[in-house]
PDB file of N, CA and C in Angstrom:
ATOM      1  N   UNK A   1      11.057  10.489 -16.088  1.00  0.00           N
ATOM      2  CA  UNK A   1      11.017   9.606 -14.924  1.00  0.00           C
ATOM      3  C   UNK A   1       9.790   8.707 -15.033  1.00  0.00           C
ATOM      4  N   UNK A   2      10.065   7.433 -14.981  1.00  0.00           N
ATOM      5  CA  UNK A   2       9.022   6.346 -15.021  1.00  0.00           C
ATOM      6  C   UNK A   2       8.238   6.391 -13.638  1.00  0.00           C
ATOM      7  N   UNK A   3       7.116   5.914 -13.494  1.00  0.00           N
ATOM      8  CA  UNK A   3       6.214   6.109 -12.682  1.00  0.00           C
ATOM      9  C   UNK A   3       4.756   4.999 -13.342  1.00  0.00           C
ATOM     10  N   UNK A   4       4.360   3.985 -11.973  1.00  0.00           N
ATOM     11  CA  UNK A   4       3.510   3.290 -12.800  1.00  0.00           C
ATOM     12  C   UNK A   4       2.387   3.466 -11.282  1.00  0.00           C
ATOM     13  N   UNK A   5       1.070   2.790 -11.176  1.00  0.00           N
ATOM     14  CA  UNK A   5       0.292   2.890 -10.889  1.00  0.00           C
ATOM     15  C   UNK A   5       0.002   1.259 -10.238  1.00  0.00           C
ATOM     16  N   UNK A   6       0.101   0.899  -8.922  1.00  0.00           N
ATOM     17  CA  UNK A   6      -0.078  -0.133  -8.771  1.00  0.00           C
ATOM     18  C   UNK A   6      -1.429  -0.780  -7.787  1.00  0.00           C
ATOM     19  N   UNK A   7      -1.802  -2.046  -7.517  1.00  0.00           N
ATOM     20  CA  UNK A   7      -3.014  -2.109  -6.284  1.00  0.00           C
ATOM     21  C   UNK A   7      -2.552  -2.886  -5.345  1.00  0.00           C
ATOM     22  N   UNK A   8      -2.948  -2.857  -4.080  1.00  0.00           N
ATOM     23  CA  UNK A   8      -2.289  -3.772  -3.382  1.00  0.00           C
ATOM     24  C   UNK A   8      -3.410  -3.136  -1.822  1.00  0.00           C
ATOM     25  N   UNK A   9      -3.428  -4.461  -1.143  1.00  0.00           N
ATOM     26  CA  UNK A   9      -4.412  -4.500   0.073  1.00  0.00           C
ATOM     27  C   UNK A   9      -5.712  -3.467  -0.053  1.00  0.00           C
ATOM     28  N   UNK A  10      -6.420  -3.410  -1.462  1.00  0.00           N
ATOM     29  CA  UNK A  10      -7.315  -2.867  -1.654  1.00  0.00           C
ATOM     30  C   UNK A  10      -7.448  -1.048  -1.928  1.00  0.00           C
ATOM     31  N   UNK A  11      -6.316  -1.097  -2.065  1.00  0.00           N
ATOM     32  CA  UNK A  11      -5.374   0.558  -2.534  1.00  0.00           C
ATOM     33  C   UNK A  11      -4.683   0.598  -3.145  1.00  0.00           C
ATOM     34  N   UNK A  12      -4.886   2.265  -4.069  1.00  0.00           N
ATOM     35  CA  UNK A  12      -4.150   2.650  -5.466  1.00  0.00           C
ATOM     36  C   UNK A  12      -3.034   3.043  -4.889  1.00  0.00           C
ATOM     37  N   UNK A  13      -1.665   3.044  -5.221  1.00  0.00           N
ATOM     38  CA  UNK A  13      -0.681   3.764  -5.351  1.00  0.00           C
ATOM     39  C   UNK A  13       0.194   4.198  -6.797  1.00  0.00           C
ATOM     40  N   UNK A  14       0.598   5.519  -6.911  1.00  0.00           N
ATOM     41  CA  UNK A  14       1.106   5.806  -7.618  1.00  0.00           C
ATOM     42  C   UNK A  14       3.044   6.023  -7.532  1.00  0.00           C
ATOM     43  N   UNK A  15       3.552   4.978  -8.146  1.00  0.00           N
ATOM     44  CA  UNK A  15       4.911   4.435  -7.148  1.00  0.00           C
ATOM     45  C   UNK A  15       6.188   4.869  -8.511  1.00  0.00           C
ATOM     46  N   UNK A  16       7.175   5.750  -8.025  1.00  0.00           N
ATOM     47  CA  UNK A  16       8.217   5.574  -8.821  1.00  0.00           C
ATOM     48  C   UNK A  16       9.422   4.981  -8.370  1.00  0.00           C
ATOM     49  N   UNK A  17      10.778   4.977  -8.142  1.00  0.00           N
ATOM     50  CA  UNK A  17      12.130   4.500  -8.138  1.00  0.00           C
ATOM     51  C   UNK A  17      11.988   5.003  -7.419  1.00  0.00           C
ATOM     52  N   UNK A  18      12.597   4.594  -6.057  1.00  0.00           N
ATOM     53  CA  UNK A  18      13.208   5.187  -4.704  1.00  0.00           C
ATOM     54  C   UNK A  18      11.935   5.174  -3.888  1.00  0.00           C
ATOM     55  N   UNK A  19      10.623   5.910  -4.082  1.00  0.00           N
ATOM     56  CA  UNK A  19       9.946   5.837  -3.473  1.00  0.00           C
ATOM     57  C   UNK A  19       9.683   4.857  -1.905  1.00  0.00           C
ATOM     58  N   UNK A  20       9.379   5.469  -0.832  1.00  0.00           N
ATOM     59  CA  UNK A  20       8.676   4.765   0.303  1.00  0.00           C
ATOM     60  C   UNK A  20       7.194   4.845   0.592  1.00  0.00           C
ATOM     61  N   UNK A  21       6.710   3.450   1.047  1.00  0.00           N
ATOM     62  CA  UNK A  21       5.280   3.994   1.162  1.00  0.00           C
ATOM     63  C   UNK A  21       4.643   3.185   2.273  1.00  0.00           C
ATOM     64  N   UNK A  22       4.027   3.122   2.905  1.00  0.00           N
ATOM     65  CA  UNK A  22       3.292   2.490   3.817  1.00  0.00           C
ATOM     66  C   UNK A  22       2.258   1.938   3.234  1.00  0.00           C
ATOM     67  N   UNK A  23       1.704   0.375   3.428  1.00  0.00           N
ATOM     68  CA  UNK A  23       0.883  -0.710   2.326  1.00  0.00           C
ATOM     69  C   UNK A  23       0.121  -1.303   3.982  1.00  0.00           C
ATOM     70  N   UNK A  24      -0.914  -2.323   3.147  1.00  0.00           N
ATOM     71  CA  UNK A  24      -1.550  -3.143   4.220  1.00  0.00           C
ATOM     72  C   UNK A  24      -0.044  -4.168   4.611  1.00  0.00           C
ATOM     73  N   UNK A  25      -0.949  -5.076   5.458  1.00  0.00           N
ATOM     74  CA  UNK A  25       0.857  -6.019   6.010  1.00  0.00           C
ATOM     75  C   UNK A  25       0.823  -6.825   5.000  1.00  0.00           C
ATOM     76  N   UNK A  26       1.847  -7.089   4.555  1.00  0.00           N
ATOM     77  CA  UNK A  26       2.610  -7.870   3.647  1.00  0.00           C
ATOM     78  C   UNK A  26       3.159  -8.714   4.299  1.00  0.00           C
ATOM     79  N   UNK A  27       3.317 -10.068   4.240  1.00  0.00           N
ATOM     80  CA  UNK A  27       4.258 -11.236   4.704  1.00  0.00           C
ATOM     81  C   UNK A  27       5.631 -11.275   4.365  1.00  0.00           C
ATOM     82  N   UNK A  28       6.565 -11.086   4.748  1.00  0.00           N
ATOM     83  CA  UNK A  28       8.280 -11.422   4.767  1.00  0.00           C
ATOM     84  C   UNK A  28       8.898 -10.485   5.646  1.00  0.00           C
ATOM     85  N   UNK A  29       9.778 -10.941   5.887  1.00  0.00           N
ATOM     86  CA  UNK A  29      11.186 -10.051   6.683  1.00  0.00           C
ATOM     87  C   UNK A  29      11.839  -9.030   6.102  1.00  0.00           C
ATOM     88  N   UNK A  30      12.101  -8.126   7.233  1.00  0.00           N
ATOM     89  CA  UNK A  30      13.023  -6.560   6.686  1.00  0.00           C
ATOM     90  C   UNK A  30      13.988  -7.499   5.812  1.00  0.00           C
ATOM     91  N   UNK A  31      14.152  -6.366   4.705  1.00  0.00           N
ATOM     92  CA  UNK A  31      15.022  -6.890   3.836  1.00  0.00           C
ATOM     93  C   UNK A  31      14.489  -7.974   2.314  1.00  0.00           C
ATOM     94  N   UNK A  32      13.896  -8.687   2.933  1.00  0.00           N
ATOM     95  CA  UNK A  32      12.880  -9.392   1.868  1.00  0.00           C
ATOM     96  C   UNK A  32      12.940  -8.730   0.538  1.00  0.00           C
ATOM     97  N   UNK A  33      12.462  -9.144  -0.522  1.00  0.00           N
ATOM     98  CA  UNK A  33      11.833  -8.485  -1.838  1.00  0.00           C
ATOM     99  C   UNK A  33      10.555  -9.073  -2.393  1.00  0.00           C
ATOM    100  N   UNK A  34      10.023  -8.256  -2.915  1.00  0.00           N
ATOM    101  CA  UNK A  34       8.205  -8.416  -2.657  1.00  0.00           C
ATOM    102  C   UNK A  34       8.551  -7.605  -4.185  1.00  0.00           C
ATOM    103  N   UNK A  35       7.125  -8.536  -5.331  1.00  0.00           N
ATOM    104  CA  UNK A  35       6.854  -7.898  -6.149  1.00  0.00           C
ATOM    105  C   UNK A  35       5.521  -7.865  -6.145  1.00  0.00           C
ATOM    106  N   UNK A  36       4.869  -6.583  -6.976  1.00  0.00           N
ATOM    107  CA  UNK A  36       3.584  -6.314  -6.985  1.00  0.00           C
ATOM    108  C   UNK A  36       3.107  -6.315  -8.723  1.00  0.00           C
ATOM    109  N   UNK A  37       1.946  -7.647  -8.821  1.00  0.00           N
ATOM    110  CA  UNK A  37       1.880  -7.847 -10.218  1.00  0.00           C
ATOM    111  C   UNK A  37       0.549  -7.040 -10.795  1.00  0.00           C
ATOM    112  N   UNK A  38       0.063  -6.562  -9.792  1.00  0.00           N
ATOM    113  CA  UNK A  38      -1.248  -5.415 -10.495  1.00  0.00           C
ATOM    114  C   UNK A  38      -1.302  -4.565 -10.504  1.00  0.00           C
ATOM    115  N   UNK A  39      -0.651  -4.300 -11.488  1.00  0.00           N
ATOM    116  CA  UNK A  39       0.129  -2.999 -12.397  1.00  0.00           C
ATOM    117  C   UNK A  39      -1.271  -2.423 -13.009  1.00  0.00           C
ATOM    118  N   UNK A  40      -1.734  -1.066 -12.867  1.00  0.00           N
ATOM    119  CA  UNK A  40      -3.012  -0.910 -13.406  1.00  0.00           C
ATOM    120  C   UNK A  40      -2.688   0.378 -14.450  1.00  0.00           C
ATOM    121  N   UNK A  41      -1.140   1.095 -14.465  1.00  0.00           N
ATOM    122  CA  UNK A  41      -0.838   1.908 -15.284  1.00  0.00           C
ATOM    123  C   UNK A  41       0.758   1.976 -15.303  1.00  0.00           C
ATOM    124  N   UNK A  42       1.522   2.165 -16.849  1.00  0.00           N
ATOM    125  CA  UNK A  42       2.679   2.317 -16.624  1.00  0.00           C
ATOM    126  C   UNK A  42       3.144   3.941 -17.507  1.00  0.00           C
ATOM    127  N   UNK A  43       3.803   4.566 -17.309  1.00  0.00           N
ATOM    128  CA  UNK A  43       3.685   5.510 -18.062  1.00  0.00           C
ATOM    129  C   UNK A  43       5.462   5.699 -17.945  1.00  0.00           C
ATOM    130  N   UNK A  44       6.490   6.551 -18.876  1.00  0.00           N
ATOM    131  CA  UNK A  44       7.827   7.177 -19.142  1.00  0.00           C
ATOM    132  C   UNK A  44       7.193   8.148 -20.230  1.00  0.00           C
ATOM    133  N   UNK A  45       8.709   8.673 -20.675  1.00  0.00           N
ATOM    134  CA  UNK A  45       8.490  10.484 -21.115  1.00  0.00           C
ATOM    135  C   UNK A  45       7.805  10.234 -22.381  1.00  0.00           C
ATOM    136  N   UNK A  46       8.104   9.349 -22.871  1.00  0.00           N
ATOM    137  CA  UNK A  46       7.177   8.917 -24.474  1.00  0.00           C
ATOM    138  C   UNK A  46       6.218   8.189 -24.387  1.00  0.00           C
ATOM    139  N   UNK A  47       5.509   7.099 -23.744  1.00  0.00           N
ATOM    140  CA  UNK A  47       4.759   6.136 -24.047  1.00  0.00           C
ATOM    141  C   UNK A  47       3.524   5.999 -22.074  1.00  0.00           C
ATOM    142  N   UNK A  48       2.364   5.680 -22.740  1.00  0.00           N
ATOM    143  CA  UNK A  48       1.603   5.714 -21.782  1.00  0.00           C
ATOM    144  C   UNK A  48       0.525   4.413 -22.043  1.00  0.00           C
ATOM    145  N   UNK A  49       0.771   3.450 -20.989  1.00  0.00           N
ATOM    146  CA  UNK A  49       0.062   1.960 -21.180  1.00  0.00           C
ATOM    147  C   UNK A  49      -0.683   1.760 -20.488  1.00  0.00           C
ATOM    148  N   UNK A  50      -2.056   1.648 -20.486  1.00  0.00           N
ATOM    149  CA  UNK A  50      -3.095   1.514 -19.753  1.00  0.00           C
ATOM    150  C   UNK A  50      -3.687   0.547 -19.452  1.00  0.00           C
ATOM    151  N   UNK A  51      -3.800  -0.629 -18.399  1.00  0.00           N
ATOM    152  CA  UNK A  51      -4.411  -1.705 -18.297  1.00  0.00           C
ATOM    153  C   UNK A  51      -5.558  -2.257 -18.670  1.00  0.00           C
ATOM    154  N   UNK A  52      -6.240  -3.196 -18.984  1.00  0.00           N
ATOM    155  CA  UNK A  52      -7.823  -2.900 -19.067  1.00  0.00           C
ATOM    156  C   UNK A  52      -8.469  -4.860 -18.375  1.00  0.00           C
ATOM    157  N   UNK A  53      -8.273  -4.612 -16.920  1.00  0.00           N
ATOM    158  CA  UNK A  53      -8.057  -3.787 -16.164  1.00  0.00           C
ATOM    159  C   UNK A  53      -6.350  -3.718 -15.840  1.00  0.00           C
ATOM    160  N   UNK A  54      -5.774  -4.488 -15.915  1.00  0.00           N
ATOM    161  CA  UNK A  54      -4.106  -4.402 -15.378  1.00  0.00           C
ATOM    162  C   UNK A  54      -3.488  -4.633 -16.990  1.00  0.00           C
ATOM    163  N   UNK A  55      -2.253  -4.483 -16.772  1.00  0.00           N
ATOM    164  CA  UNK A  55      -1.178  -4.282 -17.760  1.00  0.00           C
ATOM    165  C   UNK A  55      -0.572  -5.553 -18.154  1.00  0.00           C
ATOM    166  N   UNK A  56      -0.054  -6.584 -19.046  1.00  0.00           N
ATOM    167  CA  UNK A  56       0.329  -7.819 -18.565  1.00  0.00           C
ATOM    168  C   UNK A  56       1.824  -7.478 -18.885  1.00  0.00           C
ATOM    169  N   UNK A  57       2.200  -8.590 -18.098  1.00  0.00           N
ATOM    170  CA  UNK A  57       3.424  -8.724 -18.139  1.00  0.00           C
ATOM    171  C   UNK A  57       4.394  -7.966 -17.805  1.00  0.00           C
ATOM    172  N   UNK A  58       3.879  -6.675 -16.772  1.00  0.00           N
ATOM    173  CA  UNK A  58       5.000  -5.825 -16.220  1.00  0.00           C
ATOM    174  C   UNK A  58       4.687  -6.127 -14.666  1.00  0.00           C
ATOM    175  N   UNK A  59       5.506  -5.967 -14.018  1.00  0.00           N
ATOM    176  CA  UNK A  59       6.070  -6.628 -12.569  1.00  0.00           C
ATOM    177  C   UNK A  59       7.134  -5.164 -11.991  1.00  0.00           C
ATOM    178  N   UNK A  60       6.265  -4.960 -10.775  1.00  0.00           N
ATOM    179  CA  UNK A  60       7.099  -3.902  -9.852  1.00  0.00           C
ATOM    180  C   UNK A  60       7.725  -4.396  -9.092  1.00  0.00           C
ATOM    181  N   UNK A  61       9.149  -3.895  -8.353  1.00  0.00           N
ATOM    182  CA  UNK A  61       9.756  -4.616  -7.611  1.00  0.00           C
ATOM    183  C   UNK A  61      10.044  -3.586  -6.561  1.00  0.00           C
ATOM    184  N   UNK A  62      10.065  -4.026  -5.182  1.00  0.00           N
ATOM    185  CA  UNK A  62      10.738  -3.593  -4.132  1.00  0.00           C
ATOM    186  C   UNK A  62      11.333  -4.298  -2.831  1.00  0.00           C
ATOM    187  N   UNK A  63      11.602  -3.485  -1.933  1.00  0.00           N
ATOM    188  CA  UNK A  63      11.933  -4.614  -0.993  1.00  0.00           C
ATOM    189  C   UNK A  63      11.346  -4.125   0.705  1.00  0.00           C
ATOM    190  N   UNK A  64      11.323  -4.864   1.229  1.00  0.00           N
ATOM    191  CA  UNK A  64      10.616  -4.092   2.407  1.00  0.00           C
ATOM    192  C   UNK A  64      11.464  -4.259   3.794  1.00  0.00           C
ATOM    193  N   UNK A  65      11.110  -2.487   4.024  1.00  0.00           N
ATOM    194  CA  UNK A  65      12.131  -1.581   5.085  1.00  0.00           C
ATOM    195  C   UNK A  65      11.861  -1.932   6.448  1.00  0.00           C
ATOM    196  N   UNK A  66      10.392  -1.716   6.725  1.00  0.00           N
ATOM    197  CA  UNK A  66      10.103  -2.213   8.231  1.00  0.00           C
ATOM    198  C   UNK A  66       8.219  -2.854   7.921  1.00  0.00           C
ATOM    199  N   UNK A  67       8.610  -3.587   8.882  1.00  0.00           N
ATOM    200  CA  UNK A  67       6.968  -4.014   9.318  1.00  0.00           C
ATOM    201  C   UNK A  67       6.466  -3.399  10.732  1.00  0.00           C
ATOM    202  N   UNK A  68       5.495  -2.956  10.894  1.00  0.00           N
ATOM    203  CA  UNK A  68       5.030  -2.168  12.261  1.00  0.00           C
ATOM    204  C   UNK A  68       3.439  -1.713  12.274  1.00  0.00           C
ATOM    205  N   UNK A  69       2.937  -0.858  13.336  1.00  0.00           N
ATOM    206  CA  UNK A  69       1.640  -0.343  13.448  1.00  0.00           C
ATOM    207  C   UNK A  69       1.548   0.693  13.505  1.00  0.00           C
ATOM    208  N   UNK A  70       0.832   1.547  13.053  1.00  0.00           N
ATOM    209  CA  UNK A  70       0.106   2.580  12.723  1.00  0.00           C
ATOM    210  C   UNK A  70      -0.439   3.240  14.624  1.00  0.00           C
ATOM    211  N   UNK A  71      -0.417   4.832  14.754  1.00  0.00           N
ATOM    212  CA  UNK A  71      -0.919   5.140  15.727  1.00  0.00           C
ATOM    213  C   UNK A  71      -2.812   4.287  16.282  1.00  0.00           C
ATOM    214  N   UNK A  72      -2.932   4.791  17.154  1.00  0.00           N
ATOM    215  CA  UNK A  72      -3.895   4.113  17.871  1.00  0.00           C
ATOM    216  C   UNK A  72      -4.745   5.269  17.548  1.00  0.00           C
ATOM    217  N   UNK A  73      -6.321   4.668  16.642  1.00  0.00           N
ATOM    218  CA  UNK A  73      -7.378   5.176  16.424  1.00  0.00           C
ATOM    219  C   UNK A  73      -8.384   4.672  17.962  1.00  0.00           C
ATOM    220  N   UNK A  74      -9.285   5.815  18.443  1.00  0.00           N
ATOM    221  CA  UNK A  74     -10.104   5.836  19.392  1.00  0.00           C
ATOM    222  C   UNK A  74     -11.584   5.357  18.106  1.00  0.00           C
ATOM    223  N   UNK A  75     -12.582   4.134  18.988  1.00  0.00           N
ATOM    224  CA  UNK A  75     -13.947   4.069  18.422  1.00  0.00           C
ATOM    225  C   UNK A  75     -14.222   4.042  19.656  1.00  0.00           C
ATOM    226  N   UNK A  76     -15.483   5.320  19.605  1.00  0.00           N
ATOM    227  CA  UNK A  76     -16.120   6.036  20.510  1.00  0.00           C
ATOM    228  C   UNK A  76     -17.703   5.552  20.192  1.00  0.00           C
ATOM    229  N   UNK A  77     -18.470   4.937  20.879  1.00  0.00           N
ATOM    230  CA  UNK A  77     -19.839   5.152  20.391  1.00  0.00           C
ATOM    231  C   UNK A  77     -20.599   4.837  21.525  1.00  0.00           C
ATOM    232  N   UNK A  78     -21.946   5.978  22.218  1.00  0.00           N
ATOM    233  CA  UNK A  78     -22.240   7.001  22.626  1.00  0.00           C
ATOM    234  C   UNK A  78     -23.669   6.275  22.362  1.00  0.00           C
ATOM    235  N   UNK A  79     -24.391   5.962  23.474  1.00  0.00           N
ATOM    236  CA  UNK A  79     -25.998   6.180  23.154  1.00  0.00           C
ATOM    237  C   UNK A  79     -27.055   6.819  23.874  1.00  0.00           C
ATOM    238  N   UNK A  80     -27.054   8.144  23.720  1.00  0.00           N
ATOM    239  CA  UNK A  80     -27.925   8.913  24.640  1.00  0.00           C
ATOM    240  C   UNK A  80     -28.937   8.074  25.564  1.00  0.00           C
ATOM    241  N   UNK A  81     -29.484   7.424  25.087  1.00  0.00           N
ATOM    242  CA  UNK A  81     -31.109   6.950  25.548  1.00  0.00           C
ATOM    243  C   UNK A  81     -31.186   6.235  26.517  1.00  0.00           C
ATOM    244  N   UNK A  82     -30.345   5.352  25.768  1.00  0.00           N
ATOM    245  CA  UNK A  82     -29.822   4.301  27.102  1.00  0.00           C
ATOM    246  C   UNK A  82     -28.296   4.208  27.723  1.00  0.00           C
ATOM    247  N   UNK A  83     -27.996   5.727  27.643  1.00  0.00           N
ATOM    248  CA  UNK A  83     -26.905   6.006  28.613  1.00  0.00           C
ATOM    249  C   UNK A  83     -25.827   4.775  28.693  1.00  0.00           C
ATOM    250  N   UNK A  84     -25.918   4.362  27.581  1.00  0.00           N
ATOM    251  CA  UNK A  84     -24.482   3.442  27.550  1.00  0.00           C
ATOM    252  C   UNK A  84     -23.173   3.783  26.470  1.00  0.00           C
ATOM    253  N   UNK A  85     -22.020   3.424  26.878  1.00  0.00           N
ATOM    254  CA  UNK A  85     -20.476   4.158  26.155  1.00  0.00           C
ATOM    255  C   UNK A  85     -20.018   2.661  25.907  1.00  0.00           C
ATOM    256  N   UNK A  86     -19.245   3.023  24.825  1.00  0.00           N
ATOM    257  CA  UNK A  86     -18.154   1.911  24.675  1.00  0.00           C
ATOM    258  C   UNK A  86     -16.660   2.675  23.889  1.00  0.00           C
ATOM    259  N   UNK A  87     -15.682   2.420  24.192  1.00  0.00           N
ATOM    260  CA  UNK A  87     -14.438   3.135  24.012  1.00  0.00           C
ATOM    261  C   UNK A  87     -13.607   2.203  23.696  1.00  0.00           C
ATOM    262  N   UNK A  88     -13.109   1.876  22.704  1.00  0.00           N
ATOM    263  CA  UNK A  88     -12.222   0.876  22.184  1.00  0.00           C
ATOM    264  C   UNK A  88     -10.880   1.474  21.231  1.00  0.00           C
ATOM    265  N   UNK A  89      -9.791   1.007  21.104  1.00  0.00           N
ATOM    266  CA  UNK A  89      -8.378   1.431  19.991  1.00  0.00           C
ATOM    267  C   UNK A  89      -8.150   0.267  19.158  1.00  0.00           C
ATOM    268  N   UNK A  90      -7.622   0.974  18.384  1.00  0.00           N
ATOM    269  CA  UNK A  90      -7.087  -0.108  17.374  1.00  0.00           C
ATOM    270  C   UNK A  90      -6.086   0.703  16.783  1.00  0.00           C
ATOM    271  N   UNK A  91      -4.908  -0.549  16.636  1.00  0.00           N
ATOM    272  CA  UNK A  91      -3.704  -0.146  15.561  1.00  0.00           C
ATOM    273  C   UNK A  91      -2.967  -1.094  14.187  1.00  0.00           C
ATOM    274  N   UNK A  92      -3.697  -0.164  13.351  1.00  0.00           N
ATOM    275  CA  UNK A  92      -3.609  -0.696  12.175  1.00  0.00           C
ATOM    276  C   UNK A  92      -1.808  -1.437  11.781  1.00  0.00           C
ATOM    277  N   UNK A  93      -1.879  -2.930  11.301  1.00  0.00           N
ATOM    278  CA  UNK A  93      -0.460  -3.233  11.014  1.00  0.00           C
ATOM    279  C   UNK A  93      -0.382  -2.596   9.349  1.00  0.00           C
ATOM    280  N   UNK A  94       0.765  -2.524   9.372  1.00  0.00           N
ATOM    281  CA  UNK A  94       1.276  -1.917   8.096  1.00  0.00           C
ATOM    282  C   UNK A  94       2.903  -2.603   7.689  1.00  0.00           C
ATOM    283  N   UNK A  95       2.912  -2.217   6.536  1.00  0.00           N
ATOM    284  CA  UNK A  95       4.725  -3.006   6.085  1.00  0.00           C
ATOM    285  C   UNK A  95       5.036  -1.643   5.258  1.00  0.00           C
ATOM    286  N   UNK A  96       5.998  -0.986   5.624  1.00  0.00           N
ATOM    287  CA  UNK A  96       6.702  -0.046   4.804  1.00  0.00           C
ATOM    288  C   UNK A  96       7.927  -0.715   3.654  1.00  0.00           C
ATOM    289  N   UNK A  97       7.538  -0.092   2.435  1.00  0.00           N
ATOM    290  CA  UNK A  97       8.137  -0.854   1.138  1.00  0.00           C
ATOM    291  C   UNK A  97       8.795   0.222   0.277  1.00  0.00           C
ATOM    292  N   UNK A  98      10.676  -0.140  -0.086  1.00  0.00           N
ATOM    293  CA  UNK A  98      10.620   1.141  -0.954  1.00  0.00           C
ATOM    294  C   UNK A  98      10.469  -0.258  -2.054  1.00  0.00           C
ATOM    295  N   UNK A  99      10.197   0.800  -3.187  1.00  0.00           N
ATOM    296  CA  UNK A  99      10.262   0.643  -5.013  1.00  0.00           C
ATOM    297  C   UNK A  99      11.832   0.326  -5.389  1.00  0.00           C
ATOM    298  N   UNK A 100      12.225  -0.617  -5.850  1.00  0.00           N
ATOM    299  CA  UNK A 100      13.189  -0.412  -6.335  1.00  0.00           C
ATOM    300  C   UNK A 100      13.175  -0.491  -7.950  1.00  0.00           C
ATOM    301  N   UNK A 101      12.088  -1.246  -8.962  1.00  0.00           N
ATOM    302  CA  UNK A 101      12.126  -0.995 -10.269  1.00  0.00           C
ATOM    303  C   UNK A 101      10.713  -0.583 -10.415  1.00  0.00           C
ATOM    304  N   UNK A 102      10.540  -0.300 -11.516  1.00  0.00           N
ATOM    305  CA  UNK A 102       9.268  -0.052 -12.224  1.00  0.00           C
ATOM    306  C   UNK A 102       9.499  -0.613 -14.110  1.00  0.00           C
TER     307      UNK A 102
END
């Protein structure tokens, strides 16, 4: 089973066929197809290709399932001294993408 190693919104993933994954937001519509060209490893049952730093000329393909946000993180910060709070959320956007080649 092929399996390659890709970067994208400042994160490694390690992505095969079928795979789903949650990425930073990506631009296009459900359904869309999105390729990812920084390929930083490709590997199958015989042969193992290592970028230095990326691989040329290999291209991942998928297509993307949903676009949406991530639960709501609490920033809490607290200053004894001078008895002041601040309480804020945030929800990270995200684009869920399966793999369809490698």
């Amino acid at each position: 089973m092929a399996f390659a190693i890709i970067e994208t919104g400042g994160k490694q993933y390690k992505v095969r066929v079928g795979d789903k994954l949650k990425v930073e937001k990506l631009e296009g519509e459900k359904g869309n197809p999105v390729s990812f060209d920084k390929v930083l490893l490709t590997a199958d049952k015989s042969s193992v290709e290592i970028g230095t730093p990326l691989v040329k000329g290999i291209l991942v393909g998928g297509k993307i399932v949903s676009q949406g946000r991530g639960e709501k993180k609490i920033i809490f910060k607290y200053s004894s001294k001078a008895r002041t709070r601040r309480k804020k959320g945030h929800r990270q956007h995200f684009t869920e993408v399966e793999i369809t080649k490698v």
